[in-house]
Structures are given as C-alpha cells and as structure tokens.
N, C-alpha and C. Protein backbone atom coordinates (compact mmCIF):
# COMPACT_ATOMS: atom_id res chain seq x y z
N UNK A 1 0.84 -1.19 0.00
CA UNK A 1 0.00 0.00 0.00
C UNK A 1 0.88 1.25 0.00
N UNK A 2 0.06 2.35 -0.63
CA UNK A 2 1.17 3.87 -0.97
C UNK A 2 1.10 4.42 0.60
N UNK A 3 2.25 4.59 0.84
CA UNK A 3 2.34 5.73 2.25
C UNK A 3 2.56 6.87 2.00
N UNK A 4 1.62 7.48 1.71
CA UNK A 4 2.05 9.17 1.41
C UNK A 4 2.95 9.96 1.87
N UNK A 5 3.16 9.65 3.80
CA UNK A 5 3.69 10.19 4.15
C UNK A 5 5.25 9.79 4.11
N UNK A 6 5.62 8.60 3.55
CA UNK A 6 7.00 8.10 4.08
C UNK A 6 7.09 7.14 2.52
N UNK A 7 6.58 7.71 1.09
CA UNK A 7 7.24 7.03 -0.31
C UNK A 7 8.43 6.67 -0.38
N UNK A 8 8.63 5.48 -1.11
CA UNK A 8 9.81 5.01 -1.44
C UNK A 8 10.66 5.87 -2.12
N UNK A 9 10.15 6.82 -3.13
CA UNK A 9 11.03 7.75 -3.24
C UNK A 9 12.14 8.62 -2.40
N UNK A 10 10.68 9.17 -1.03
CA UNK A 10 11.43 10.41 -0.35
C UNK A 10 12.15 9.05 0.51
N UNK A 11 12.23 8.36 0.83
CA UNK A 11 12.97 7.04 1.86
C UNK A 11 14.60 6.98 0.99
N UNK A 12 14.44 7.18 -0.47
CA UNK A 12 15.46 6.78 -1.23
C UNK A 12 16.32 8.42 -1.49
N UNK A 13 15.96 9.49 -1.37
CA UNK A 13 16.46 10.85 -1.53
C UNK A 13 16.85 11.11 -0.40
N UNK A 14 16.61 10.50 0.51
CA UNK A 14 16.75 10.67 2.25
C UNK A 14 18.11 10.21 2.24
N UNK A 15 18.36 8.63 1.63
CA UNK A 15 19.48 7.97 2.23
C UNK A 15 20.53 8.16 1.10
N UNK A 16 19.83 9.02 -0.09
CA UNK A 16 20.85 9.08 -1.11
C UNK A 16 21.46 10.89 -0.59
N UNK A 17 20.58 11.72 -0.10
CA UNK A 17 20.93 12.97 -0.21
C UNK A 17 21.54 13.32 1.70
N UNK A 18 20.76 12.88 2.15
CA UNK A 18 21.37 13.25 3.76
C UNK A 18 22.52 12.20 4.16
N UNK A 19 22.19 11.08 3.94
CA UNK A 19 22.59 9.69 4.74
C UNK A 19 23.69 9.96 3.88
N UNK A 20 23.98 9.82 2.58
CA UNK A 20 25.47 9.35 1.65
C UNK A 20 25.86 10.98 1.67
N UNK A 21 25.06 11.22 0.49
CA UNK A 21 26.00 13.35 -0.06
C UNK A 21 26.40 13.87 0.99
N UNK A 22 25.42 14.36 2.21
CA UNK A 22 25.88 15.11 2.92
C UNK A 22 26.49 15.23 4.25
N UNK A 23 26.41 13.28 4.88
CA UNK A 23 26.87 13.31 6.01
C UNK A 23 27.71 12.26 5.62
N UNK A 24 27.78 11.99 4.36
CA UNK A 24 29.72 11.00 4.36
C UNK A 24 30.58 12.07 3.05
N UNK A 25 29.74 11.60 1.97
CA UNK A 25 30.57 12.38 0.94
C UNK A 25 31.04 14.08 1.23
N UNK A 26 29.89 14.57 2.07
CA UNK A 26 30.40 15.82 1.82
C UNK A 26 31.78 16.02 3.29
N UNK A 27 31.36 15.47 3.74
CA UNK A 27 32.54 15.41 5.10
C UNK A 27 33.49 14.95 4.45
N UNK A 28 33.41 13.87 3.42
CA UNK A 28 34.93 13.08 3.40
C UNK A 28 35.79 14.33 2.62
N UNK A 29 35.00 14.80 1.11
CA UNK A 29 35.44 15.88 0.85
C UNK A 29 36.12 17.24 1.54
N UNK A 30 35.40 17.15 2.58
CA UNK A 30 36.13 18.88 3.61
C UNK A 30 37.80 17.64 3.75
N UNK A 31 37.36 16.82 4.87
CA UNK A 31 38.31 16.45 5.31
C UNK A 31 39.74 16.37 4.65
N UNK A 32 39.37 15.47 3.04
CA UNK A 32 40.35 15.64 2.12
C UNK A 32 40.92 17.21 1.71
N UNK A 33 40.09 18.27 1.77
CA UNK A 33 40.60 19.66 1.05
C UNK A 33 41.45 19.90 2.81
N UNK A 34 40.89 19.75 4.06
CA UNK A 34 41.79 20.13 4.66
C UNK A 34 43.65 19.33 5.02
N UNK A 35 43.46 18.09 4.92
CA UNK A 35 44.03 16.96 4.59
C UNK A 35 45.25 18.01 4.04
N UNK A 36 44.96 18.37 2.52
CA UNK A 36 45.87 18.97 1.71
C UNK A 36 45.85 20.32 1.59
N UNK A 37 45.61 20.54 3.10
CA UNK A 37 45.87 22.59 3.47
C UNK A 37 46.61 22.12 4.78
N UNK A 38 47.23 20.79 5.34
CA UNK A 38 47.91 20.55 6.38
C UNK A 38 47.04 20.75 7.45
N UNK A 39 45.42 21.32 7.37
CA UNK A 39 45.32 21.93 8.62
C UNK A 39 44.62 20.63 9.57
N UNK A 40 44.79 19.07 8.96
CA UNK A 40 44.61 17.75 9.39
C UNK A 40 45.53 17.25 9.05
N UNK A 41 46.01 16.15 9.86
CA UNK A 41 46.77 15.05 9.57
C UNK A 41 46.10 13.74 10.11
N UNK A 42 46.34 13.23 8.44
CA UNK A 42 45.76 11.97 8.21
C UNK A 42 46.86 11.20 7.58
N UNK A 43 48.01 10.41 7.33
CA UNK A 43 48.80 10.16 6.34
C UNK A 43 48.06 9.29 5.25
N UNK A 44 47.45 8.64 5.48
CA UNK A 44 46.37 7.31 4.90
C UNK A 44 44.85 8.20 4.35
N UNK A 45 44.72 9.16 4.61
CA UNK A 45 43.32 9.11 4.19
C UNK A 45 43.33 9.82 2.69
N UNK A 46 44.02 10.61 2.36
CA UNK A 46 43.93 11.16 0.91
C UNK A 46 44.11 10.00 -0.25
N UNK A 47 44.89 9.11 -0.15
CA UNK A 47 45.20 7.70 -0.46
C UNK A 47 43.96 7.16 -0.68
N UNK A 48 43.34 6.62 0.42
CA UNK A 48 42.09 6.00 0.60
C UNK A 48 40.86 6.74 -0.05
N UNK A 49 41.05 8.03 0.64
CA UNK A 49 39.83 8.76 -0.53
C UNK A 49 39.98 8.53 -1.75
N UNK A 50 41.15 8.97 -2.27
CA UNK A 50 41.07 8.46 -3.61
C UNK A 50 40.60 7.96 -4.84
N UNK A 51 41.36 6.52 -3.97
CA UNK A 51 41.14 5.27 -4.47
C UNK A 51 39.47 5.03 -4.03
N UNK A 52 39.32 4.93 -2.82
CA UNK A 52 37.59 4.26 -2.53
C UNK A 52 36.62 5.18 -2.39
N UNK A 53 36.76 6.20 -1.83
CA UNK A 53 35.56 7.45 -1.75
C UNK A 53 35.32 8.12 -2.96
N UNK A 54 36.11 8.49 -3.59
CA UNK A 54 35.56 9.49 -4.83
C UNK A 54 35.14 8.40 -6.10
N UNK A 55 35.64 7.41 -5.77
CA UNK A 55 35.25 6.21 -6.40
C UNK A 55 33.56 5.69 -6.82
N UNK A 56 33.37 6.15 -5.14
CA UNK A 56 31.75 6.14 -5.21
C UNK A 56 30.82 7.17 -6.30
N UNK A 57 31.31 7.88 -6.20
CA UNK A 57 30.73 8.75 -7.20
C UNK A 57 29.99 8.86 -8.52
N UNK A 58 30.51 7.87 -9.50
CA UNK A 58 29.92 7.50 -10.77
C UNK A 58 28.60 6.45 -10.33
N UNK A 59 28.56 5.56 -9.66
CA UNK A 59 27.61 5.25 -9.32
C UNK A 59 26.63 5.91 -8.38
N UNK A 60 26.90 6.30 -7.82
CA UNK A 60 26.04 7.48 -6.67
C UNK A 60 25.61 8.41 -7.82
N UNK A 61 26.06 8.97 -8.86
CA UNK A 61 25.79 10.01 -9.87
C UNK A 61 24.36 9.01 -10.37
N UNK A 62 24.68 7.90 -10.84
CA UNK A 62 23.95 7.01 -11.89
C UNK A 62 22.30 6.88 -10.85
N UNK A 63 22.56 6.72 -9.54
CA UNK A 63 21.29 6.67 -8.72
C UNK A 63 20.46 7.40 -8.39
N UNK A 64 21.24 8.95 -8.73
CA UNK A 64 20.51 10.53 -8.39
C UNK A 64 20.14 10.62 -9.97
N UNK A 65 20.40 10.17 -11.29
CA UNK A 65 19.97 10.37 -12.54
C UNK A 65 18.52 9.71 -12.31
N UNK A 66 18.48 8.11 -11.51
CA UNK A 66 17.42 7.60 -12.10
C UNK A 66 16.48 7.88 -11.07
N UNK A 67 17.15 8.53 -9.86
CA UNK A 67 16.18 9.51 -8.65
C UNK A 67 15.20 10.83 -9.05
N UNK A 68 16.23 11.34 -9.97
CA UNK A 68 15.06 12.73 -10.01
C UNK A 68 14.51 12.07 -11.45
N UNK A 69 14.76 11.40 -12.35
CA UNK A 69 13.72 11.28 -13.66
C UNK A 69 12.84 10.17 -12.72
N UNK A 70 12.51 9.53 -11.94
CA UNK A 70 11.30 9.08 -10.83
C UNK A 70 10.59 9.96 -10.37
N UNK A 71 10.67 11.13 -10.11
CA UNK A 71 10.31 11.75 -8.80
C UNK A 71 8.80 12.23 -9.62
N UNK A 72 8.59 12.76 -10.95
CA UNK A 72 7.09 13.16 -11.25
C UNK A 72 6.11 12.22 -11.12
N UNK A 73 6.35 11.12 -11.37
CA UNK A 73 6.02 9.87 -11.41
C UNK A 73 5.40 9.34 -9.62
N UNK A 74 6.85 9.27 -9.47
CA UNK A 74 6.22 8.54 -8.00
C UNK A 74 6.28 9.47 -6.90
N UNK A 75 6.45 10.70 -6.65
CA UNK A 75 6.00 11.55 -5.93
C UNK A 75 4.16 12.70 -6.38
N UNK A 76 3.82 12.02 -7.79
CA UNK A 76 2.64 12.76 -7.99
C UNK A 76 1.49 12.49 -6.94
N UNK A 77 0.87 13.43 -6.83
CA UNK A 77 -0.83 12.92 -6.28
C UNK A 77 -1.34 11.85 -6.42
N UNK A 78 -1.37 11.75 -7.95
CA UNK A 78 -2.30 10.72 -8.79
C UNK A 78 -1.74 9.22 -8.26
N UNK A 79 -0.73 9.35 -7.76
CA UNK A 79 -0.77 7.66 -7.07
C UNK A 79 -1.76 7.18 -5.88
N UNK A 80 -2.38 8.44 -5.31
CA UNK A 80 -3.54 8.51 -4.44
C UNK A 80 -4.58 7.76 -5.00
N UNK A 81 -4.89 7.62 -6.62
CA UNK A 81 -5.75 6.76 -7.34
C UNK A 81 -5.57 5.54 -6.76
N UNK A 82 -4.56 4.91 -6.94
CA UNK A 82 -4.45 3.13 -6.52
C UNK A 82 -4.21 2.89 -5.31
N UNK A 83 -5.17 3.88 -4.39
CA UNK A 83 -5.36 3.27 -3.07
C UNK A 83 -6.99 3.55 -2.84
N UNK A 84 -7.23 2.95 -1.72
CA UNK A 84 -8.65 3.14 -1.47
C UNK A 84 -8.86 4.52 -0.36
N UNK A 85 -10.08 4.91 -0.91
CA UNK A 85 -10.88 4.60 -1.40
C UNK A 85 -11.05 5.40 -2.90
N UNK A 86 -10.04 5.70 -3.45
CA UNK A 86 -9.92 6.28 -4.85
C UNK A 86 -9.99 5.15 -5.76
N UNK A 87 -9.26 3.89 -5.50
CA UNK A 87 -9.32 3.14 -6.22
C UNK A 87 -10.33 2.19 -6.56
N UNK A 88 -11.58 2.59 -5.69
CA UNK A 88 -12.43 2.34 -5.91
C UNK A 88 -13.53 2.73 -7.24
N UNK A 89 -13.29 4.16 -7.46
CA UNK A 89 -13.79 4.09 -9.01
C UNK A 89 -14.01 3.59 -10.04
N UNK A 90 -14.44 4.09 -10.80
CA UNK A 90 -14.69 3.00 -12.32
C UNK A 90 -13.44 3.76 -12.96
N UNK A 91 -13.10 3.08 -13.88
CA UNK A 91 -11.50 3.38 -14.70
C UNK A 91 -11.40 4.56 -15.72
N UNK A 92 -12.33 4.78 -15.92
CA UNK A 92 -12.95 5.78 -17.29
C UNK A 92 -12.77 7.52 -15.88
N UNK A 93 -13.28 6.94 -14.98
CA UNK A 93 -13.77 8.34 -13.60
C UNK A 93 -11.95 8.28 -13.28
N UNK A 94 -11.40 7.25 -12.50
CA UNK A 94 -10.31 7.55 -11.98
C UNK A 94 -9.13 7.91 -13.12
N UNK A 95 -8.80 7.68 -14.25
CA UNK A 95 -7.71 8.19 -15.54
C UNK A 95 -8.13 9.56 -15.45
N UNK A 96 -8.82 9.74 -16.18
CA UNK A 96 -9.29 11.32 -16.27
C UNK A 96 -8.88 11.90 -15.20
N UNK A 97 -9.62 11.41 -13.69
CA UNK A 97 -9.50 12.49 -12.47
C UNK A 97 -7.78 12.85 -11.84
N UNK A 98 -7.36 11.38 -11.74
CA UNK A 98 -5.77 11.39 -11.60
C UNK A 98 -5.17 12.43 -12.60
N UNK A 99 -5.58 12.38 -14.03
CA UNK A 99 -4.70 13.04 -14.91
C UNK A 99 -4.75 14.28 -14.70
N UNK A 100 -6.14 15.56 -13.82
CA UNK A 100 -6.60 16.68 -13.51
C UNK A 100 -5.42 16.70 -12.15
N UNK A 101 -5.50 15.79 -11.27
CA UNK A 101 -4.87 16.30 -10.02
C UNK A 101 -3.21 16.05 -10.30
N UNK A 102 -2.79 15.67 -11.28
CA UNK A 102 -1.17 15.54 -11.55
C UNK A 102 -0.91 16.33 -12.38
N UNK A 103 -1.90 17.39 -13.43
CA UNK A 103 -1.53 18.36 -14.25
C UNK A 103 -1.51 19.29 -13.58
N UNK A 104 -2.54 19.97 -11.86
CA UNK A 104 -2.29 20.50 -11.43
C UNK A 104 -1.71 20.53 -9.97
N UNK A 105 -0.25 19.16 -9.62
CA UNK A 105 0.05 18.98 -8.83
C UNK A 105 1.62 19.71 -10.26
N UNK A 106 1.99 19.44 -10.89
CA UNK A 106 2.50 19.77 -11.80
C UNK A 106 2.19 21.63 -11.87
N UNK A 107 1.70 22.32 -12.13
CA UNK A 107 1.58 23.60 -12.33
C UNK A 107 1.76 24.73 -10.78
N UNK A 108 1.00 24.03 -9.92
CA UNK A 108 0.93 24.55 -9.09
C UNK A 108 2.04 23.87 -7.60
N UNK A 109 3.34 22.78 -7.87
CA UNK A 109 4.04 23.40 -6.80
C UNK A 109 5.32 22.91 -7.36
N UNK A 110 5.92 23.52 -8.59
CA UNK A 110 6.80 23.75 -8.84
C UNK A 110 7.97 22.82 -9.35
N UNK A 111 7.13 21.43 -9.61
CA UNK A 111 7.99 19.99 -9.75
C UNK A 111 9.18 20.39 -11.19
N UNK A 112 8.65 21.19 -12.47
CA UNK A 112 9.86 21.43 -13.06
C UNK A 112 10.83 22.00 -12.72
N UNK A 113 10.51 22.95 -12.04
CA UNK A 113 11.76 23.90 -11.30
C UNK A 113 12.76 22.63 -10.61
N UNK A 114 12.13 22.71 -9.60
CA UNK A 114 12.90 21.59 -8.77
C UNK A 114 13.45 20.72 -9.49
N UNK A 115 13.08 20.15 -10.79
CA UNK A 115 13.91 19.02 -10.67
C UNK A 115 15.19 19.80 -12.07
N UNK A 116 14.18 21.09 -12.89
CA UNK A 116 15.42 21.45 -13.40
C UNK A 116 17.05 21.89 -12.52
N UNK A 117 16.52 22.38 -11.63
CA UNK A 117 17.71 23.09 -10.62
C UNK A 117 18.54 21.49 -10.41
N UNK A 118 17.81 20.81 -9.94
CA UNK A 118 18.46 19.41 -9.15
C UNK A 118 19.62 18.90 -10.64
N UNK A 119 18.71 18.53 -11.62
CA UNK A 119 19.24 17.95 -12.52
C UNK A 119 20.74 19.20 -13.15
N UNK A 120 20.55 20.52 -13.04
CA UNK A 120 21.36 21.21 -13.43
C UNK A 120 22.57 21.26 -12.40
N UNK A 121 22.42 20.99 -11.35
CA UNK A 121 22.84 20.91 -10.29
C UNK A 121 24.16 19.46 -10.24
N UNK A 122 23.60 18.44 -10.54
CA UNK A 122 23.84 16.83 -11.09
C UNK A 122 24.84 17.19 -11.99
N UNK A 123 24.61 17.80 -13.03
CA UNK A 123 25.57 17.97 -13.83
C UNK A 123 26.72 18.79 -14.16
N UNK A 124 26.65 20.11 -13.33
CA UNK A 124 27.63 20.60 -12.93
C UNK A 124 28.52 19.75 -11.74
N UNK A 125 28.16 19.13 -10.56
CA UNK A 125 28.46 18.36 -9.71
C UNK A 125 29.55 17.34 -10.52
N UNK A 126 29.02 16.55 -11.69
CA UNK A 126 29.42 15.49 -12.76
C UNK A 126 30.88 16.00 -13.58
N UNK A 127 30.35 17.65 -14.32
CA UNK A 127 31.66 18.05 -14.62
C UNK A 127 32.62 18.45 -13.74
N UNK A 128 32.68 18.89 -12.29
CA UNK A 128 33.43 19.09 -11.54
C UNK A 128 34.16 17.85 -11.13
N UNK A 129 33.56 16.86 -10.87
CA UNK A 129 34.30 15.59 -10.71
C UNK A 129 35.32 15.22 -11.68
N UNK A 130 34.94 15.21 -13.08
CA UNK A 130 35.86 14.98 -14.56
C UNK A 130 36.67 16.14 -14.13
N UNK A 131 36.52 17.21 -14.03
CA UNK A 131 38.17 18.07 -13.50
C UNK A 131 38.85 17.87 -12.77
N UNK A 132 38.23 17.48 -11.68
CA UNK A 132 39.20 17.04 -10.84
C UNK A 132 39.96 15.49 -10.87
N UNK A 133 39.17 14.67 -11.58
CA UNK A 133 40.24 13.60 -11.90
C UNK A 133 41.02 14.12 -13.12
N UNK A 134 40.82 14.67 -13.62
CA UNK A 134 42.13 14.89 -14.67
C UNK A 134 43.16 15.95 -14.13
N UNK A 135 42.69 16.61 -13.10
CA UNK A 135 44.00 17.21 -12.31
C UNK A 135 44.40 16.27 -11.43
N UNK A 136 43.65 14.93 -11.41
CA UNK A 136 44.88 14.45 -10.24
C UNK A 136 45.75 13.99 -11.00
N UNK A 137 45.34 13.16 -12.36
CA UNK A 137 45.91 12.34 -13.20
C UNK A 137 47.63 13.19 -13.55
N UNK A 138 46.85 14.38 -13.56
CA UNK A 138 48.19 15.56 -14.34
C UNK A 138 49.19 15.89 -13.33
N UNK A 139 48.97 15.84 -11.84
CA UNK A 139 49.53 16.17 -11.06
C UNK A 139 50.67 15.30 -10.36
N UNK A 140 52.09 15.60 -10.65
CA UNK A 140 52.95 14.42 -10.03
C UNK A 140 53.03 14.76 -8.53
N UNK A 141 53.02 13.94 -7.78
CA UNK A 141 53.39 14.01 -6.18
C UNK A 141 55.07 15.27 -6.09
N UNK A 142 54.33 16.21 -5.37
CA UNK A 142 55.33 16.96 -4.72
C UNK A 142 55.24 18.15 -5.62
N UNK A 143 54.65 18.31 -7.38
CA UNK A 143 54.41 19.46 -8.03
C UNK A 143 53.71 20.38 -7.11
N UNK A 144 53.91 21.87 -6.93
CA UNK A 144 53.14 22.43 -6.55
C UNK A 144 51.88 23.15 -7.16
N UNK A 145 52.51 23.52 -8.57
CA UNK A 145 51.54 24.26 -9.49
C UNK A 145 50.30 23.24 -9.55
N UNK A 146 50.66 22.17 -10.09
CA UNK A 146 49.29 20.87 -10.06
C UNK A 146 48.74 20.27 -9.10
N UNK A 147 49.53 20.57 -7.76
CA UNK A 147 48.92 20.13 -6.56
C UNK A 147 47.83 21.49 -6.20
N UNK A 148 47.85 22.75 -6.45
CA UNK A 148 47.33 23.97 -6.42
C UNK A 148 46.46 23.66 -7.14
N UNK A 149 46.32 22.85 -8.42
CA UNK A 149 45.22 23.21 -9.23
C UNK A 149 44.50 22.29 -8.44
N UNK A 150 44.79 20.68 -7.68
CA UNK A 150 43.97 20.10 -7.31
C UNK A 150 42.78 20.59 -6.54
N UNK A 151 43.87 20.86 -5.90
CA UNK A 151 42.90 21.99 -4.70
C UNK A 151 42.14 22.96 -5.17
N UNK A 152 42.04 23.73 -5.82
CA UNK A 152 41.44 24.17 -6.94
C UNK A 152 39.87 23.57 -7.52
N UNK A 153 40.54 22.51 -7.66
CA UNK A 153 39.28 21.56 -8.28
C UNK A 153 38.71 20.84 -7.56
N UNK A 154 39.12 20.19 -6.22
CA UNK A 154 38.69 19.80 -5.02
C UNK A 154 37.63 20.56 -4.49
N UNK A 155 37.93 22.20 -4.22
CA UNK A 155 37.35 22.94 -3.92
C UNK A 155 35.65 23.51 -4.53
N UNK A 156 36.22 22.97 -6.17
CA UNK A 156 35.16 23.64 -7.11
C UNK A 156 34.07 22.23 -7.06
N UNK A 157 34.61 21.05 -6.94
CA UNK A 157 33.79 19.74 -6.74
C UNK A 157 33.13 20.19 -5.35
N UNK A 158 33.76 20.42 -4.47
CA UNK A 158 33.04 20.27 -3.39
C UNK A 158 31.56 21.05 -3.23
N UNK A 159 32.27 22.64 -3.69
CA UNK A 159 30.57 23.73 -4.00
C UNK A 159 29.89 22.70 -4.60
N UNK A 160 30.30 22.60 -5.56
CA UNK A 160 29.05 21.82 -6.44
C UNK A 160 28.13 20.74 -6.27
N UNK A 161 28.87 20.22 -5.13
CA UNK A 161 28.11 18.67 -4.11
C UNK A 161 27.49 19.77 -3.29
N UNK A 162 28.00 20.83 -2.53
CA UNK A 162 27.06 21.65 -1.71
C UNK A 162 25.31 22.15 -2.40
N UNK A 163 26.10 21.96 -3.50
CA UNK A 163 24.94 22.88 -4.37
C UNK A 163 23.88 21.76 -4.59
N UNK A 164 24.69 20.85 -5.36
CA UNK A 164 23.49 19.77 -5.42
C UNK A 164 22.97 19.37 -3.79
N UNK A 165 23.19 19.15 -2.83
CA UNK A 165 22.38 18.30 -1.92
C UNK A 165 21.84 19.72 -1.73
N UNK A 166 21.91 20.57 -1.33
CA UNK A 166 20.96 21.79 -1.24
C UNK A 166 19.34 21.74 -2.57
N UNK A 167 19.88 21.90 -3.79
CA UNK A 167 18.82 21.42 -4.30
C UNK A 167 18.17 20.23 -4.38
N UNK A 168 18.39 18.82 -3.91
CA UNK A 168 17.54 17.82 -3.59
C UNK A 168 17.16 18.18 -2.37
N UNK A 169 17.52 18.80 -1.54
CA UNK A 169 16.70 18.58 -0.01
C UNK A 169 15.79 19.86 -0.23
N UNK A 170 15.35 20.54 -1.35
CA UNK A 170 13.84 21.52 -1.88
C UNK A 170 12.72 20.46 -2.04
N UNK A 171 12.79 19.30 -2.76
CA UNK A 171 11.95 18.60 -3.15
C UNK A 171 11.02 17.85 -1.87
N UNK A 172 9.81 17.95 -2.39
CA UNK A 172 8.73 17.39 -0.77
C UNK A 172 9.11 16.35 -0.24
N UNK A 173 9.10 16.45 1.28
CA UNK A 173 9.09 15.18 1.64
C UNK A 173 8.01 14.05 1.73
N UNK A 174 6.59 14.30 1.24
CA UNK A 174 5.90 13.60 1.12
C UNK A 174 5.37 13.62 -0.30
N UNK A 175 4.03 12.69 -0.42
CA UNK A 175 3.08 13.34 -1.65
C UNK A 175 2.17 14.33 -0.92
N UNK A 176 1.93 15.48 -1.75
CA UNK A 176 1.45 16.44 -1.33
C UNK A 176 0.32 16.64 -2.64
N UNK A 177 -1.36 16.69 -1.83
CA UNK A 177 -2.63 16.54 -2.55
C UNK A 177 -2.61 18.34 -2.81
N UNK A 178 -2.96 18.93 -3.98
CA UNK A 178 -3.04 20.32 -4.66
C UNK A 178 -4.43 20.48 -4.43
C-alpha cells in the first residue's frame, strides 16, 4: 500500500541525499581539502579517498539520474488513485480524475523547477568531478603548481556537491494533494 507520508522515493532521496552526499561524501570531501591545506593530519586518508571514496561517485551520480527522472512519477498525487478509497472508481472516472490532479500537482508546486535546478545541479556536480580527476591524473606528487590546481578543483567539486544536496533537499518530503 502507498504511504504518502514516508514514499519510497522520499525514503530513497533521504538515504541518497542526507545519509550518503551530505553526512559522508560531503565530510569526506572537507576532510580531504583540509588533509591537503595541512590543517589535518591523516597520512592514509587522501590515499584511501582516492582510491575508494571518490570512487563512489559514478555510481552514486547514476542513482541521483534515475532519482530525479522518478520523482514526477512517484511523488505525484495521482498515485492517491491506486489506493482506497480512490481506487475504488470505475477506470474511465479515476484516468481522467488522476490526470486533472497531476496536471495541477504539476503547475501549481513547482515539480519542473525543482527538478530542473536538481538535474542542473547533477551535472555541474558530474563536470566538476571529470576536472578534478584529470588534475589528479596531471599532477605528479610533490608538483606544486598541479597540486594547487587540485585543490582548486577539489574545492570547485566540493561547492558543487554543496549545491546539489541543497537542491535535492527543496523537493517534498511527502506526496502532497493540490
């Protein structure tokens, strides 16, 4: 049965946007930019990030793609149809009526915005990542000019994860009836 208040969606933006982006990825990220401003010592963890944390990323990217192209879908009203006592209708009454309360669950609270920002958001996030692996790639251990740019690009990845979990945590936390 649909739980309006607690969808598999918002359950899945929860553990993809608070639980992973912003209370591991975005920490591991500070940690690493301070890591390589000395103002931490870790000898092992820039290593490890590396290799296993930023790692996560292409797939974590691939789960927030197929997160927000879900969200009109399974955050609309109209899933209120296939429960009772909506679903009780005749099929000809409930298509039509669903299709009225999702054109104006759609107009009236803003689902393109949101998911344009999110998705614009995703993809700046996406190209910041591709810069910064090709500055690590370019960067020999102990260069300073290319260790500068890392940081650089570390820095510019990181806004951009700020930016994105800021725009997924706009989107409702429930289904919300217009």
């Amino acid at each position: 049965m649909l739980d309006i208040y607690h969808p598999a969606w918002q359950r899945e933006r929860a553990a993809t946007n608070h639980d992973w982006l912003q209370n591991r990825f975005l920490v591991a990220l500070g940690k690493w930019e301070n890591v390589r401003l000395g103002l931490v010592e870790d000898d092992n963890f820039e290593e490890w990030f590396v290799r296993v944390g930023l790692a996560e990323w292409p797939g974590r990217r691939s789960k927030m793609v197929s997160l927000l192209g879900r969200f009109e879908v399974e955050m609309s009203p109209a899933q209120i149809f296939g429960c009772p006592p909506l679903c009780s209708c005749d099929a000809p009454t409930r298509i039509w009526l669903s299709n009225v309360v999702h054109q104006l669950w759609l107009e009236r609270s803003g689902v393109e915005r949101h998911l344009s920002c999110a998705n614009l958001a995703l993809e700046e996030a996406s190209a910041r990542f591709l810069e910064l692996g090709r500055a690590l790639f370019a960067a020999p251990r102990g260069a300073s000019l290319e260790q500068d740019q890392v940081l650089a690009e570390l820095r510019r990845f990181r806004i951009s994860c700020e930016q994105l979990a800021q725009s997924l945590s706009r989107f409702p936390s429930m289904i919300l009836v217009v």
